[in-house]
Protein backbone atom coordinates (compact mmCIF):
# COMPACT_ATOMS: atom_id res chain seq x y z
CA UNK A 1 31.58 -1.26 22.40
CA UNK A 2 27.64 -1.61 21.16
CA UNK A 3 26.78 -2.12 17.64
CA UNK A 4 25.81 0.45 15.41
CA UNK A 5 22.05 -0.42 14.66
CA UNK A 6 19.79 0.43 11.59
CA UNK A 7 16.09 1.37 12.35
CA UNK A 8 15.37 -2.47 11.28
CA UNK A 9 17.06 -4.05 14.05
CA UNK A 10 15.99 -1.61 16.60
CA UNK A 11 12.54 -1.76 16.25
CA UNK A 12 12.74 -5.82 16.68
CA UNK A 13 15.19 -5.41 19.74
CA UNK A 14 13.04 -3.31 21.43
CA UNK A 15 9.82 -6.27 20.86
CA UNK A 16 12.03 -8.62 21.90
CA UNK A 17 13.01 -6.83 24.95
CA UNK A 18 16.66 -7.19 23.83
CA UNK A 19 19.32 -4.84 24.39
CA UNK A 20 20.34 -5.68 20.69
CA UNK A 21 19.99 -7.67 17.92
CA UNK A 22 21.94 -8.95 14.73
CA UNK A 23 20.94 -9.82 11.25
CA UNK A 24 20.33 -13.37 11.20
CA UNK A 25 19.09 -13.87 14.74
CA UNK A 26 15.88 -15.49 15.86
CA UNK A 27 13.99 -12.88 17.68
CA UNK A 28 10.67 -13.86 19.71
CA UNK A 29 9.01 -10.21 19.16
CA UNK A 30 5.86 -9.43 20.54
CA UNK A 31 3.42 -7.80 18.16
CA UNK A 32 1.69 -4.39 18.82
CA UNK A 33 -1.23 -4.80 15.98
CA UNK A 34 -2.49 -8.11 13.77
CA UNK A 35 -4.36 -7.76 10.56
CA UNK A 36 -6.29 -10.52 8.34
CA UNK A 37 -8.51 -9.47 5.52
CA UNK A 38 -10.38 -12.67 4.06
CA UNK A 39 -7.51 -15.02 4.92
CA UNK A 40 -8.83 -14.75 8.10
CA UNK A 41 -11.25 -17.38 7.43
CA UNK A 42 -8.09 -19.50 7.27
CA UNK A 43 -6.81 -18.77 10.23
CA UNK A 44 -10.27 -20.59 12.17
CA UNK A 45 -8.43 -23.99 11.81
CA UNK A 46 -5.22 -23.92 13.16
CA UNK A 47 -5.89 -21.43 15.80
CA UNK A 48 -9.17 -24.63 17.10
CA UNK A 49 -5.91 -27.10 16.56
CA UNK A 50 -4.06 -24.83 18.94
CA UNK A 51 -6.36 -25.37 21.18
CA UNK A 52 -6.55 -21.58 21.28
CA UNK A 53 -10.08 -20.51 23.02
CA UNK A 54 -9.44 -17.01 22.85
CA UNK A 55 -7.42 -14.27 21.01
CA UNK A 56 -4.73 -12.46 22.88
CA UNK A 57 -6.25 -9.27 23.23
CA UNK A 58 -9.08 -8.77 20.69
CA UNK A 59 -8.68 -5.36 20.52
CA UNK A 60 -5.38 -5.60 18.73
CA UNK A 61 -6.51 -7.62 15.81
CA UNK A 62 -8.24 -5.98 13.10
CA UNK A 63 -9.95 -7.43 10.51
CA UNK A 64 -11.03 -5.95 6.75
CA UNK A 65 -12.90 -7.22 4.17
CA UNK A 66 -11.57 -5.96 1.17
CA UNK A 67 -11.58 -8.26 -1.92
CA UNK A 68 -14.60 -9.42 -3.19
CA UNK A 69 -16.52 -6.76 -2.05
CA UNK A 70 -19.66 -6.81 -2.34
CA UNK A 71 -19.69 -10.86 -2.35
CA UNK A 72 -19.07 -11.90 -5.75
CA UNK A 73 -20.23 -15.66 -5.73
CA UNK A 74 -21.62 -18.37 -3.04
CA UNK A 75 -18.13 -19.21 -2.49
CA UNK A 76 -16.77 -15.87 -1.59
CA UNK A 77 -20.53 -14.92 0.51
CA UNK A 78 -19.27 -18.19 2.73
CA UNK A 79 -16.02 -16.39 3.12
CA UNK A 80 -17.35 -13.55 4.85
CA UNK A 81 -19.90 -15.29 7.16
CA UNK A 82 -16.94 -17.04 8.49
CA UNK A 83 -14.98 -13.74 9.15
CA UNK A 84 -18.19 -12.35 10.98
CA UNK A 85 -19.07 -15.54 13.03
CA UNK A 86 -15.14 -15.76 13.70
CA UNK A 87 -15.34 -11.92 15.02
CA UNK A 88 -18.39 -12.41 16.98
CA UNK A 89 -16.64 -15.30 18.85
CA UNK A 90 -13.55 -14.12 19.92
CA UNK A 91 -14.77 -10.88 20.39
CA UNK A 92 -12.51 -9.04 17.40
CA UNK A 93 -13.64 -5.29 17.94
CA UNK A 94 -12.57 -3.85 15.00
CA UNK A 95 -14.10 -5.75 12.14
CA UNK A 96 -14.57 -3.27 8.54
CA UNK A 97 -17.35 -4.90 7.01
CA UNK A 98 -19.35 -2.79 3.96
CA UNK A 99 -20.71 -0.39 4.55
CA UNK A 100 -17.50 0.69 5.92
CA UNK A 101 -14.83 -1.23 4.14
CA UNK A 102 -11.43 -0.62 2.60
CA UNK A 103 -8.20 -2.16 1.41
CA UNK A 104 -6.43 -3.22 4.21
CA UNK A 105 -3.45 -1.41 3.75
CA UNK A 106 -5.11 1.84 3.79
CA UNK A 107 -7.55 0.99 6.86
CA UNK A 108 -3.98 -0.17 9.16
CA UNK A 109 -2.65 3.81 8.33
CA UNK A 110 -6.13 5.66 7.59
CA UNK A 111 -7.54 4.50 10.97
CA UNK A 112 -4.75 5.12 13.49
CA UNK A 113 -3.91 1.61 13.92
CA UNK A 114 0.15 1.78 13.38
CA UNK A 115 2.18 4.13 15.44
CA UNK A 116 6.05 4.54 14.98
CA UNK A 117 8.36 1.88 16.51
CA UNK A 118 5.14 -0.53 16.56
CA UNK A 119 5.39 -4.20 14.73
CA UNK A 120 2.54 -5.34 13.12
CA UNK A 121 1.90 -8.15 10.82
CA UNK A 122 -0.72 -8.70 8.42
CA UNK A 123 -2.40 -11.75 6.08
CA UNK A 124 -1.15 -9.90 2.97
CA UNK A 125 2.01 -9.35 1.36
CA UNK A 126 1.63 -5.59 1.29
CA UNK A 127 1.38 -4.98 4.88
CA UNK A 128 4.66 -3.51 4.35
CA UNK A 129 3.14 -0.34 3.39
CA UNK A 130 2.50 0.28 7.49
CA UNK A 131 6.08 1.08 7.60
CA UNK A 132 5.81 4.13 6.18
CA UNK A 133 4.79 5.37 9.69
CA UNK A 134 8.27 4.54 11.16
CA UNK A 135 6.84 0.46 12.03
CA UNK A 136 8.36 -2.81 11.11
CA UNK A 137 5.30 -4.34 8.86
CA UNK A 138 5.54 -7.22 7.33
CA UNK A 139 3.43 -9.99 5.87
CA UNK A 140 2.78 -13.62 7.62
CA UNK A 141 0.78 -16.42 6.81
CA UNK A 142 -2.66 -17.59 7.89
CA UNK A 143 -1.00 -20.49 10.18
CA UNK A 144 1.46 -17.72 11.84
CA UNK A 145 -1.32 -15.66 12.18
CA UNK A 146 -3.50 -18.08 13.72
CA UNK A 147 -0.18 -17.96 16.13
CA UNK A 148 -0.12 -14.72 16.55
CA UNK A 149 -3.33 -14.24 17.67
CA UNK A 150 -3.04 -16.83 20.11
CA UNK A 151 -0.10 -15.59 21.73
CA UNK A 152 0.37 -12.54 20.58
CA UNK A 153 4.08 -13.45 20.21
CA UNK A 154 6.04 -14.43 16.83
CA UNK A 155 9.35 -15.73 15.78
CA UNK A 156 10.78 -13.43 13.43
CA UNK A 157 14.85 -13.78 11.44
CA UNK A 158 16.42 -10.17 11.94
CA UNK A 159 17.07 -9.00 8.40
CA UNK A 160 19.78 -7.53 6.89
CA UNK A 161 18.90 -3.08 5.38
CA UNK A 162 19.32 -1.97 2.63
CA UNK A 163 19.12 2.29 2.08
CA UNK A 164 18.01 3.76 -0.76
CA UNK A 165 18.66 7.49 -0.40
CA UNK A 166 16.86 9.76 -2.14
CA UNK A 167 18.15 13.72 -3.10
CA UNK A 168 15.85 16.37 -4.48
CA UNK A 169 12.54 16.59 -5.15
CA UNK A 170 10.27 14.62 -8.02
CA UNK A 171 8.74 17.04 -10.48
CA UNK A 172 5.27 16.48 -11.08
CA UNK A 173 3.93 14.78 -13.17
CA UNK A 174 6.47 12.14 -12.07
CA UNK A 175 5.25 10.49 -8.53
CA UNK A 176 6.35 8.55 -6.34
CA UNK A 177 4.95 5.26 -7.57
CA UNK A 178 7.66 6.31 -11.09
CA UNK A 179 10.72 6.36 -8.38
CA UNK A 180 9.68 3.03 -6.23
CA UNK A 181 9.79 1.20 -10.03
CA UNK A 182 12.51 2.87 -11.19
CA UNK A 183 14.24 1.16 -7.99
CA UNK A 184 12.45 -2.11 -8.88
CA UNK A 185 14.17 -2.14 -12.32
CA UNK A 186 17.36 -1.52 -10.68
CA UNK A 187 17.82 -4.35 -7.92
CA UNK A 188 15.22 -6.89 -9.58
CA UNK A 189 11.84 -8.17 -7.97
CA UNK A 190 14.44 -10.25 -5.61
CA UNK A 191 16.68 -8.11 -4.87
CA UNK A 192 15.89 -7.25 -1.77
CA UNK A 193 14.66 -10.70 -0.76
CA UNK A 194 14.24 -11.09 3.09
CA UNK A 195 15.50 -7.57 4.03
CA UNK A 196 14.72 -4.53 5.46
CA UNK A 197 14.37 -1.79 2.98
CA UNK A 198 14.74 1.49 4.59
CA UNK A 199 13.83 4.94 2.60
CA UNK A 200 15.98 8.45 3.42
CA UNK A 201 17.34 11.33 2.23
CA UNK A 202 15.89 14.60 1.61
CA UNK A 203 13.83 13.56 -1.26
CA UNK A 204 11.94 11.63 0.87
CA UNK A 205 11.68 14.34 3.69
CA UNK A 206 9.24 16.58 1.08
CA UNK A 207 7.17 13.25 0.27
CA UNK A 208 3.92 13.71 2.42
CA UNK A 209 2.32 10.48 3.45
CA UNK A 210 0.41 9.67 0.39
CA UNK A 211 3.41 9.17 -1.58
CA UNK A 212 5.44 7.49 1.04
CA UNK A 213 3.12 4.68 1.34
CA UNK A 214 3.40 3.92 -2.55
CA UNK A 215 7.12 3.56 -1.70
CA UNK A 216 6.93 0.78 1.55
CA UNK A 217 3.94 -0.86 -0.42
CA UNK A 218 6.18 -1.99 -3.27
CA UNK A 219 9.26 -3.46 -1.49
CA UNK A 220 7.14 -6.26 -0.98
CA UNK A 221 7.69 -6.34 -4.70
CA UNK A 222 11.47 -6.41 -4.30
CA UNK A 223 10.92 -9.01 -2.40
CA UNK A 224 11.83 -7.06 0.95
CA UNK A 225 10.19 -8.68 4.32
CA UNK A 226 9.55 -4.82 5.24
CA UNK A 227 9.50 -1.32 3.96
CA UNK A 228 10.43 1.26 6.26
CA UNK A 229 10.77 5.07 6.58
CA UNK A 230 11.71 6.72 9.59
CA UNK A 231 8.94 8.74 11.18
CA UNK A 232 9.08 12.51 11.09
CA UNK A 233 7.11 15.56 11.45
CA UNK A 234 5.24 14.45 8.75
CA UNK A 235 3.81 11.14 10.30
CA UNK A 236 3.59 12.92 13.52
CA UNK A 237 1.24 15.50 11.48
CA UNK A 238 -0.64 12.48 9.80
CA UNK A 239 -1.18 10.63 12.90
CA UNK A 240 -2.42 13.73 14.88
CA UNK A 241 -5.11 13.95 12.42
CA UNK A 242 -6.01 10.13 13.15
CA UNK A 243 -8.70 8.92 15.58
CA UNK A 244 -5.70 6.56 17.23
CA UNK A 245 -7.20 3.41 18.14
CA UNK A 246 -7.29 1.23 21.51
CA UNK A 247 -6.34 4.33 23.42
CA UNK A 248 -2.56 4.85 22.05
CA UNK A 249 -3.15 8.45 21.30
CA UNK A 250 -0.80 9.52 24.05
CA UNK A 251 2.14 7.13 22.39
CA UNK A 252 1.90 8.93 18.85
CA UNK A 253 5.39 10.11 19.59
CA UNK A 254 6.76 7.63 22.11
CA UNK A 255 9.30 6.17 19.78
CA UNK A 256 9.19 8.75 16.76
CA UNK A 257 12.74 9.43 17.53
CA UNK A 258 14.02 6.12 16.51
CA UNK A 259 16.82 6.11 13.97
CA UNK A 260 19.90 4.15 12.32
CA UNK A 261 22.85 4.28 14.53
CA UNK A 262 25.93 6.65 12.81
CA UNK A 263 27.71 3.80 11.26
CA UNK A 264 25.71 1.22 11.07
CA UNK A 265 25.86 -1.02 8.36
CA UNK A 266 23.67 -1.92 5.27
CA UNK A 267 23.77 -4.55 3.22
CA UNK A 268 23.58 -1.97 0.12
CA UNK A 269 23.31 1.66 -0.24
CA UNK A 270 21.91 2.96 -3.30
CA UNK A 271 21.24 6.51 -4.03
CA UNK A 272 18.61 8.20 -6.67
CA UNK A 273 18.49 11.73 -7.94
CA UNK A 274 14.92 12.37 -7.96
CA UNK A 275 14.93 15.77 -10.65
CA UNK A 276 16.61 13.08 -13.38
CA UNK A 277 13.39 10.51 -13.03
CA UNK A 278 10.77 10.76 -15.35
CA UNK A 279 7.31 8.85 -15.98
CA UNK A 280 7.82 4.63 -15.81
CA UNK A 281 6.31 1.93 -17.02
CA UNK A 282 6.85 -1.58 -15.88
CA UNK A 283 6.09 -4.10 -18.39
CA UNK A 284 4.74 -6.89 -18.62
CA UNK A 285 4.96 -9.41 -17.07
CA UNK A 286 7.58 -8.83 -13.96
CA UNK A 287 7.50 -5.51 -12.06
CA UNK A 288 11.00 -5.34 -12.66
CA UNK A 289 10.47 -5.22 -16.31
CA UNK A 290 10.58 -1.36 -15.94
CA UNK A 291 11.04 1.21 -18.50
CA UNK A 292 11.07 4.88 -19.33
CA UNK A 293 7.08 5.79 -20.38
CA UNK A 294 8.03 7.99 -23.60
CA UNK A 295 10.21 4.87 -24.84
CA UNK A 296 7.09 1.99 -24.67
CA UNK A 297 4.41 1.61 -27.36
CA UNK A 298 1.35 0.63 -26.09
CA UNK A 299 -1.00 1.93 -29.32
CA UNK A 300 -4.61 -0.14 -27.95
CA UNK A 301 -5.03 -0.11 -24.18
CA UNK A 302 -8.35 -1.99 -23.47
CA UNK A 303 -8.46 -0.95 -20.20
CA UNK A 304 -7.17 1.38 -17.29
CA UNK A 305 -7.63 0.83 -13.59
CA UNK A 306 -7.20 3.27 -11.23
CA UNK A 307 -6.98 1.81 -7.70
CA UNK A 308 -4.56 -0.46 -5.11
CA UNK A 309 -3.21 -0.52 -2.08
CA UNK A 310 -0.60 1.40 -4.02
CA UNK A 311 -2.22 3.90 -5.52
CA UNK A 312 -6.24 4.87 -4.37
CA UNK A 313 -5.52 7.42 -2.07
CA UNK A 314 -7.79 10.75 -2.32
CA UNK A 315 -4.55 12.50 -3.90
CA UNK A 316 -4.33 9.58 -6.29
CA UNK A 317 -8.00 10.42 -7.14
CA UNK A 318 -7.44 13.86 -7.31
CA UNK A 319 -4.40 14.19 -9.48
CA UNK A 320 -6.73 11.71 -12.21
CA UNK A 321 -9.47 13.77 -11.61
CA UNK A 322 -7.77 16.77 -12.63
CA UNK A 323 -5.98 15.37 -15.89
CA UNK A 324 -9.11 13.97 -16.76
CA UNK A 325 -11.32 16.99 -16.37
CA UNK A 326 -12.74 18.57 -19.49
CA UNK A 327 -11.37 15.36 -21.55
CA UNK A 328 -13.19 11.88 -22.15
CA UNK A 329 -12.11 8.65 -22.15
CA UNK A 330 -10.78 7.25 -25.55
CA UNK A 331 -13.71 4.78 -27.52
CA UNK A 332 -12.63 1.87 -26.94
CA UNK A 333 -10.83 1.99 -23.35
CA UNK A 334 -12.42 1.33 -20.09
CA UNK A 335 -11.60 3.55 -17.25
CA UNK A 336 -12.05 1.72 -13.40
CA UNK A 337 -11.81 2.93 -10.53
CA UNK A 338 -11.88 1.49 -6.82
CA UNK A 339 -10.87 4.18 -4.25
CA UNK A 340 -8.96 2.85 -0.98
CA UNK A 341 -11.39 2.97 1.42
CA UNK A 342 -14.92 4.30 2.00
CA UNK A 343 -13.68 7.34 3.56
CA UNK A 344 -11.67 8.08 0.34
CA UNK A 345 -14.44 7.51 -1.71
CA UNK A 346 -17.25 10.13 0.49
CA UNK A 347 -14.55 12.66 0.43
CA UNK A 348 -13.76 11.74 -2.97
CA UNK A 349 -17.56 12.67 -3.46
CA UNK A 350 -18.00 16.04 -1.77
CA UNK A 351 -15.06 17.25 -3.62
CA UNK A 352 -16.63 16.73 -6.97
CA UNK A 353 -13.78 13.85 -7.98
CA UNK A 354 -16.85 11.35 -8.63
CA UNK A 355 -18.12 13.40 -10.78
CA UNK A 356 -15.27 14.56 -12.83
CA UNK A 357 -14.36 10.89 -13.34
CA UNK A 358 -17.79 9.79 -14.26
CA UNK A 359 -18.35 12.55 -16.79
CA UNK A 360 -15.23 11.64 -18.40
CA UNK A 361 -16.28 8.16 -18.66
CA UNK A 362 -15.36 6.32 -16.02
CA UNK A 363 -16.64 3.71 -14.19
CA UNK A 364 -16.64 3.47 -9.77
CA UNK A 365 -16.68 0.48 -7.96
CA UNK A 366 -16.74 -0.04 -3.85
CA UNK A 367 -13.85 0.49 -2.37
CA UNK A 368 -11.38 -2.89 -2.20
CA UNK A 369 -9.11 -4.44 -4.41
CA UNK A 370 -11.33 -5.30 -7.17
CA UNK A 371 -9.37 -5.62 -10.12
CA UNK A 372 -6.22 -5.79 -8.77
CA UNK A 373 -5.95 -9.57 -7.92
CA UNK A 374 -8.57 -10.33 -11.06
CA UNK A 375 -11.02 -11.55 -8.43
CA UNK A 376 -13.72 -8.53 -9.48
CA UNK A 377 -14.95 -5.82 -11.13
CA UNK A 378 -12.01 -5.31 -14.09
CA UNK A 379 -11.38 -8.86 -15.12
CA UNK A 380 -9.43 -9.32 -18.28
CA UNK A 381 -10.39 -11.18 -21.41
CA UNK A 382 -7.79 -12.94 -23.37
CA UNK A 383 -5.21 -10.62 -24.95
CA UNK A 384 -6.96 -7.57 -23.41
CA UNK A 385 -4.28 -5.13 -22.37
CA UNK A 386 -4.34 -2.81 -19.15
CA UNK A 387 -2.82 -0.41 -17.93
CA UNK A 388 -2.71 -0.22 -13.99
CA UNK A 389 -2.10 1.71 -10.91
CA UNK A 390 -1.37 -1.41 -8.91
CA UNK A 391 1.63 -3.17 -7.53
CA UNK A 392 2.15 -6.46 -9.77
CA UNK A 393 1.59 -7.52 -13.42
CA UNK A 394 2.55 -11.48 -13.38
CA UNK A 395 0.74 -13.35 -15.59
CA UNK A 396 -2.97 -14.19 -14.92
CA UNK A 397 -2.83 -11.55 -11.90
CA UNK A 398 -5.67 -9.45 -13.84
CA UNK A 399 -7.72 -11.82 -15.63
CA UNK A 400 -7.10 -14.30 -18.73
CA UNK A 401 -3.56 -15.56 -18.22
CA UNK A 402 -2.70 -14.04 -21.95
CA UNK A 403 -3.87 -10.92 -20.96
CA UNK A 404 -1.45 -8.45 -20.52
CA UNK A 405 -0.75 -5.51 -17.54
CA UNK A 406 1.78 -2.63 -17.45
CA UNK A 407 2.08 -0.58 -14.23
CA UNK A 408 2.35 2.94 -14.08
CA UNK A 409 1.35 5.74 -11.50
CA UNK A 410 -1.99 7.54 -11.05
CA UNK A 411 -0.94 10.44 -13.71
CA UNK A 412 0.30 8.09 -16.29
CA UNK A 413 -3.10 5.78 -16.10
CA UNK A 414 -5.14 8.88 -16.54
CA UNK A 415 -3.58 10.16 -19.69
CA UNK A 416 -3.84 6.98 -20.99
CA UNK A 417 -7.34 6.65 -20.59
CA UNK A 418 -7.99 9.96 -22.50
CA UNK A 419 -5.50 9.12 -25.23
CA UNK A 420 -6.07 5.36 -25.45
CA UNK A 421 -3.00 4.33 -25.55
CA UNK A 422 0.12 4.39 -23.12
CA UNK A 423 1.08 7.94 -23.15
CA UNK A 424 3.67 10.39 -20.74
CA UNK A 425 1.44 12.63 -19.44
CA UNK A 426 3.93 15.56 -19.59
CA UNK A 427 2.79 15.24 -23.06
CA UNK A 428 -1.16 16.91 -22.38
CA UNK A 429 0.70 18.79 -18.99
CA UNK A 430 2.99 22.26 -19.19
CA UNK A 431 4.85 22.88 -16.44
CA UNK A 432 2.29 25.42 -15.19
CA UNK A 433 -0.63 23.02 -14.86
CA UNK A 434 1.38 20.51 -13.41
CA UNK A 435 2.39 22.72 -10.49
CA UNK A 436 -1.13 23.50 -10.14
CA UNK A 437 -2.50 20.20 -9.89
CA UNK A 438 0.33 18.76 -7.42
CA UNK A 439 -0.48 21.77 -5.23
CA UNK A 440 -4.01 20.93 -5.55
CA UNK A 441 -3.31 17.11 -5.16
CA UNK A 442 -1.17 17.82 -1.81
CA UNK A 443 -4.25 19.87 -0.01
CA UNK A 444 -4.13 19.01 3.34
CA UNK A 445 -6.68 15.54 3.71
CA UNK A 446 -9.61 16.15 5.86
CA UNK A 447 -10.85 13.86 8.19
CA UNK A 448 -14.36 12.04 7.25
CA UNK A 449 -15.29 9.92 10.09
CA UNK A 450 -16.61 6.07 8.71
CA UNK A 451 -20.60 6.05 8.88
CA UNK A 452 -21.39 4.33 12.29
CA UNK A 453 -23.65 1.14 11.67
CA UNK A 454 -25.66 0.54 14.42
């Protein structure tokens, strides 16, 4: 009698063209869509010492620029005129240069580039956050990828799953980025090292996409190789208002349907109520150092940024917008902001959010990582303290390496920029407002279509 299969192992059994597949095999999968943001300048070598003269299919390979955007310094302009002469030579159609730039993470999902049941692998260790469309995404190296593109093959190890079920439904102002640390501080930043970690339960079923892609984007800070969530009507929804790429619009739903096999078995199960969670803070300087909000003093917060592959989405913006609105920014704080991607930021823009930020006293920059990786645009000084929307907080990963960064989600950050210090942001919310603005935060997205350079 057949194994009972999670959605892990299923996904890489049907790339390997494999009836099955157990944790702990070596699986040669092929891959459905390859990403490299700027470590795709280091991919050039090894993929010449291949003796590689051309790129599986260029079409399937996309390629961002998305941290030191605009070009920071001679060394980082060189960067990018690799990345473009590498594109123009192998013929890599879908380069996001500025102009029309974003993180990544958000241009794989936000572009129609990752349909359920797909694997896709990316230069970055957040490409997990793809699997929040029902895919098996996980991060690779630039000497894999220089395989990859090559062949458009790799070897993967079938990992174990774990499940973390999830029951009820979060109460704003506590998001999703509050449960995905709250489950950090539970297993450790290792304790999901080299596994699947697979999302379910009803709690997750009322998540729309926004806040599912917080949750995949952070198991690469429990050291998962992917994040996944099984794809519903929900993706289905979010896809269908996609421009799906290289012509896969007619697959949106081809393997939707996949799912874990009654009985099959995880290497841990862990459930989460998510009515008992309230705001969290992880401290420095492991994500895992997590903590309720209201129980941390933070009394001088030097700065606040507002952006990530975790957390820049247009709700992200809009539920800071609408804390922030009719309030300033505390003397003495910095407020930054980087949206996710350039369609974020113009719809970001006709909806006023710009605005509201900028009259509160904040401060935009283009949309990339930026302060995230303390490469630009947010660096920290020596013993400066921050208070961030992003997915790590290891020393030196902002700035001065005694500088200091505590993670929190997009409605924390924003009451802590108008109090100056870390603050629960129940504590300026009642009830009523808060319904108001997660209604208002969960408008349906509309589609604004990248400006077309020519």
């Amino acid at each position: 009698m057949p194994r009972a299969h999670t959605l892990a192992e299923k996904i890489l059994a049907l790339k390997a063209g494999k009836q099955e597949v157990q944790p702990g095999e070596i699986v040669d999968a092929k891959v459905d869509i390859a990403m490299a943001h700027e470590a795709c300048a280091q991919v050039v070598k090894p993929l010449a010492e291949m003796g590689a003269t051309r790129i599986w299919d260029p079409s399937r390979v996309v390629v961002p620029i998305d941290h030191w955007v605009p070009a920071s310094t001679d060394a980082s302009a060189r960067l990018h005129q690799t990345i473009r002469q590498f594109c123009e030579k192998y013929g890599v159609e879908h380069l996001y240069d500025l102009g029309r730039q974003g993180i990544c993470h958000q241009i794989m999902v936000e572009e129609g580039f990752v349909l359920p049941g797909d694997l896709m692998v990316g230069t970055d260790s957040h490409s997990n956050m793809a699997g929040a469309m029902g895919a098996f995404a996980a991060g690779i190296g630039p000497t894999e990828m220089a395989a990859v593109m090559a062949t458009g093959e790799i070897w993967l190890r079938v990992p174990e799953t774990m499940r973390f079920t999830v029951r009820g439904e979060l109460s704003f102002p506590v998001m999703s980025k509050d449960l995905v640390l709250k489950i950090i501080g539970t297993i450790g930043d290792d304790g999901a090292r080299y596994r699947a970690v697979e999302f379910a339960g009803d709690g997750i079923e009322r998540m729309d996409m926004w806040q599912r892609f917080t949750l995949t984007n952070m198991t690469t800070e429990m050291g998962a190789k992917t994040g996944i969530i099984p794809a519903d009507g929900k993706t289905l929804g979010y896809l269908r208002a996609r421009d799906i790429k290289n012509g896969r619009g007619k697959d949106i739903a081809k393997h939707a349907d996949l799912r874990d096999d009654p009985g099959a078995r995880f290497h841990t199960e862990l459930d989460f109520e998510a009515a008992e969670l309230e705001p969290q803070v992880a401290c420095p300087t492991t994500p895992d150092n997590v903590k309720n909000v209201r129980e941390v003093s933070v009394p001088k917060v030097d700065q606040v940024f507002i952006g990530s592959c975790t957390n820049a989405r247009l709700e992200d913006l809009r539920v800071s917008a609408a804390i922030l609105k009719g309030s300033t920014v505390k003397r003495g704080t910095r407020l930054v902001v980087f949206p996710a991607s350039t369609t974020i930021y113009l719809q970001a823009m006709k909806e006023g959010l710009l605005q509201t930020i900028v009259e509160a006293g904040g401060v935009f920059n283009a949309a990339s990582c930026g302060a995230c990786f303390g490469g630009m645009g947010g660096v920290l000084a020596q013993k400066e303290v921050c208070v961030s929307t992003s997915n790590r907080n290891y020393v030196g990963r902002m700035g001065h390496p005694e500088s200091m960064s505590y993670l929190v989600s997009p409605a924390t950050a924003a009451a802590t920029a108008i109090e100056g210090k870390l603050t629960d942001p129940r504590e300026l919310l009642s009830p009523e407002d808060a319904r108001r603005m997660f209604a208002e935060a969960n408008r349906p997205e509309p589609k604004v279509a990248l400006p077309v350079l020519r």
